[in-house]
C-alpha atoms as a PDB file:
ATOM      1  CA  UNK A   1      -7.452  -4.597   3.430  1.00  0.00           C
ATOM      2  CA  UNK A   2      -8.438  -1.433   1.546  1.00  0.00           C
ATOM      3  CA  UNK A   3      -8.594   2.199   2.092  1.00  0.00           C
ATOM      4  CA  UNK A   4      -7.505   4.646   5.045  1.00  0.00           C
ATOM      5  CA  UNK A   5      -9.573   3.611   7.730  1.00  0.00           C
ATOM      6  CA  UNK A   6      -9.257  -0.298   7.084  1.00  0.00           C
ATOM      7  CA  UNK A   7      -5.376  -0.567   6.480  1.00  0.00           C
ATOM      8  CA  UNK A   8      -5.221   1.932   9.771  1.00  0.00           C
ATOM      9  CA  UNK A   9      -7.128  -0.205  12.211  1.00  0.00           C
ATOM     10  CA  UNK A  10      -4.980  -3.256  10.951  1.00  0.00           C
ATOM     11  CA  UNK A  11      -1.462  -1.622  11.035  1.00  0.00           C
ATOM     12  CA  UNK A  12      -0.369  -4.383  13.213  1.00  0.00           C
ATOM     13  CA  UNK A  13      -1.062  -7.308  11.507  1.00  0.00           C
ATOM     14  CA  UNK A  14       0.003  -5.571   7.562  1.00  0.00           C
ATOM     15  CA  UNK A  15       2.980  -6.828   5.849  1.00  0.00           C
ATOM     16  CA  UNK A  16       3.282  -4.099   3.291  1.00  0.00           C
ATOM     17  CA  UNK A  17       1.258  -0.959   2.442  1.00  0.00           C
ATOM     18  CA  UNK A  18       1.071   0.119  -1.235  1.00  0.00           C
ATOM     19  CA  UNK A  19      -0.595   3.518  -2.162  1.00  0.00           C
ATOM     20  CA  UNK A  20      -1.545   5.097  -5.626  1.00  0.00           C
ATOM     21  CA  UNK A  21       0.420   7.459  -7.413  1.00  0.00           C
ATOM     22  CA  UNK A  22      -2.824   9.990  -7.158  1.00  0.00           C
ATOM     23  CA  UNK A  23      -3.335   9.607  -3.625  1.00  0.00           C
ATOM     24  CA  UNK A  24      -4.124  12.939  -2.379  1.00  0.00           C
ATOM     25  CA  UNK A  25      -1.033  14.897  -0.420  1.00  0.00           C
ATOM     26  CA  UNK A  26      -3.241  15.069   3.066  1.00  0.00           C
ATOM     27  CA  UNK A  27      -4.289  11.550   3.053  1.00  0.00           C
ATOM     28  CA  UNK A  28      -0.230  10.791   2.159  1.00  0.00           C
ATOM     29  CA  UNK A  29       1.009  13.139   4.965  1.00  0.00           C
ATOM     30  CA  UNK A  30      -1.824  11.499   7.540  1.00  0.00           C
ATOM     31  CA  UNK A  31      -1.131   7.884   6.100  1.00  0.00           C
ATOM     32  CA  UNK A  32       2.641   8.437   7.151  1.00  0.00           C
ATOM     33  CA  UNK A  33       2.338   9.897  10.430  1.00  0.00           C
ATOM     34  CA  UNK A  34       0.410   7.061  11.203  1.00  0.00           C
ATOM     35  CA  UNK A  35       3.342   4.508   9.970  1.00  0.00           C
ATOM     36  CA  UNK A  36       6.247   6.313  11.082  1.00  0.00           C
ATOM     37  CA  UNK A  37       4.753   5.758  14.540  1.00  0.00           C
ATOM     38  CA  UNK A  38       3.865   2.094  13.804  1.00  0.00           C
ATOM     39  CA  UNK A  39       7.474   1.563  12.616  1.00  0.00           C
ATOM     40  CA  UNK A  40       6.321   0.958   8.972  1.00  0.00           C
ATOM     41  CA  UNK A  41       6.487   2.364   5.700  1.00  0.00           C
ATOM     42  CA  UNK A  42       4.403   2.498   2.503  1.00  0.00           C
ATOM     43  CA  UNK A  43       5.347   2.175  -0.932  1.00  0.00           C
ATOM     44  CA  UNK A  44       3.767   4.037  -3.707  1.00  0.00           C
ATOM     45  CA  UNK A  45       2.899   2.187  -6.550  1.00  0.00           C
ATOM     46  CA  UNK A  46       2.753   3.870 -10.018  1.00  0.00           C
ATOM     47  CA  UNK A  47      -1.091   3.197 -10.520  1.00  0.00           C
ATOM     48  CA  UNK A  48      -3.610   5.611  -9.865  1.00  0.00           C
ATOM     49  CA  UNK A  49      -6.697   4.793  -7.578  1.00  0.00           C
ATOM     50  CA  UNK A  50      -8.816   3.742 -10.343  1.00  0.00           C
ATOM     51  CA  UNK A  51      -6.275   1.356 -12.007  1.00  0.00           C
ATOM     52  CA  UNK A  52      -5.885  -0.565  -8.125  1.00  0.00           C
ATOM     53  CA  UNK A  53      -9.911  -0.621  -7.829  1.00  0.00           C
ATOM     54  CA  UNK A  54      -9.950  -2.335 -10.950  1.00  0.00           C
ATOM     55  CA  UNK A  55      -6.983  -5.105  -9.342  1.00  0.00           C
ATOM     56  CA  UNK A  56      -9.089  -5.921  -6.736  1.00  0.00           C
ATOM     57  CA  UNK A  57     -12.386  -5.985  -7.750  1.00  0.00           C
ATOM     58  CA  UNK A  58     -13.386  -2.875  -5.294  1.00  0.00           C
ATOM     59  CA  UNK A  59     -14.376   1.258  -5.852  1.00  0.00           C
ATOM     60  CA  UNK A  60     -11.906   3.304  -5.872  1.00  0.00           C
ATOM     61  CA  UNK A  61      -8.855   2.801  -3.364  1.00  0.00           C
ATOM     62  CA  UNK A  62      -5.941   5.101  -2.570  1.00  0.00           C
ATOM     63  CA  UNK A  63      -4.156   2.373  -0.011  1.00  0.00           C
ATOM     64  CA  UNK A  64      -4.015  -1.619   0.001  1.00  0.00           C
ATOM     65  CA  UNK A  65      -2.583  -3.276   2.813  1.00  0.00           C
ATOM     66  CA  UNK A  66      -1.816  -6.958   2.490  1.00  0.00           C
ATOM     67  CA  UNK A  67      -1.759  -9.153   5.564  1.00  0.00           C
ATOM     68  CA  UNK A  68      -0.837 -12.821   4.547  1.00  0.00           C
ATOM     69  CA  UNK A  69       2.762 -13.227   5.021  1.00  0.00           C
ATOM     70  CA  UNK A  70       3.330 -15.433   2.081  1.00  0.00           C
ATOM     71  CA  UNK A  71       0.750 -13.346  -0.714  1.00  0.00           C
ATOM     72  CA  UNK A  72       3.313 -10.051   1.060  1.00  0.00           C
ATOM     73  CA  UNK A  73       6.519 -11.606  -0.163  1.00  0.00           C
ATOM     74  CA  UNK A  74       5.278 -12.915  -2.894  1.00  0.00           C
ATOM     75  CA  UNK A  75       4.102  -9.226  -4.207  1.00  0.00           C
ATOM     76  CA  UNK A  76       7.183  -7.546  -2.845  1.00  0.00           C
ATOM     77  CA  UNK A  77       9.224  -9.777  -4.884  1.00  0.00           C
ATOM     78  CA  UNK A  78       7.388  -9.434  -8.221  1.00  0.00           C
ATOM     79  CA  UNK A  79       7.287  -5.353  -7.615  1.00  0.00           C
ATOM     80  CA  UNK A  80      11.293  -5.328  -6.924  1.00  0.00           C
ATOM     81  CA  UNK A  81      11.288  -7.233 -10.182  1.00  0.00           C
ATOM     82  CA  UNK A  82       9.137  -4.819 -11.782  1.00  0.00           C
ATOM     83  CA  UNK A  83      11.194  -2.295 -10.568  1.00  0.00           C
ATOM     84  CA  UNK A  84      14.444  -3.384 -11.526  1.00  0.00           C
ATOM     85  CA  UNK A  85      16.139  -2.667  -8.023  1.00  0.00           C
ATOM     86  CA  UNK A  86      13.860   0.286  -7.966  1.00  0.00           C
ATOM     87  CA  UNK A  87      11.318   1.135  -4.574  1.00  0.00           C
ATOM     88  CA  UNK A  88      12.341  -0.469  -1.615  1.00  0.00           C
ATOM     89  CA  UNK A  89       9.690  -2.151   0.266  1.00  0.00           C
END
């Protein structure tokens, strides 16, 4: 799923929550309130909007939230790897 109001309604079912490195400071602050009470976290990707539109085919997206447990840890694998021990997911 993509953008605020999609990943939101699907908190539940999301394995992992990315965001871009422009999102804007509200939607950040709203997007984390809304996690910290879901018992989840996000992890911010250093890729602007435009650059994960272009990913996944879409306009332009400040949050992705990927539901399919095996595409999740496959993606949180490969961005600890990117990362070098970095972000935490």
């Amino acid at each position: 799923t993509y953008g605020f109001d999609m990943v939101t309604e699907n908190l539940p079912g999301t394995q992992i929550i990315f965001t871009a490195s422009d999102l804007s400071d509200r939607t950040r602050k709203s997007l984390n309130v809304l996690l910290s009470n879901a018992g989840k976290k996000s992890t911010s990707l250093p890729f602007t909007m435009a650059q994960l539109a272009a990913a996944i085919g879409t306009k332009p997206t400040g949050i992705i939230g990927i539901t399919e447990k095996g595409f999740a840890a496959l993606l949180a694998e490969e961005f600890k790897k990117m990362n070098a021990g970095g972000t935490q997911l």
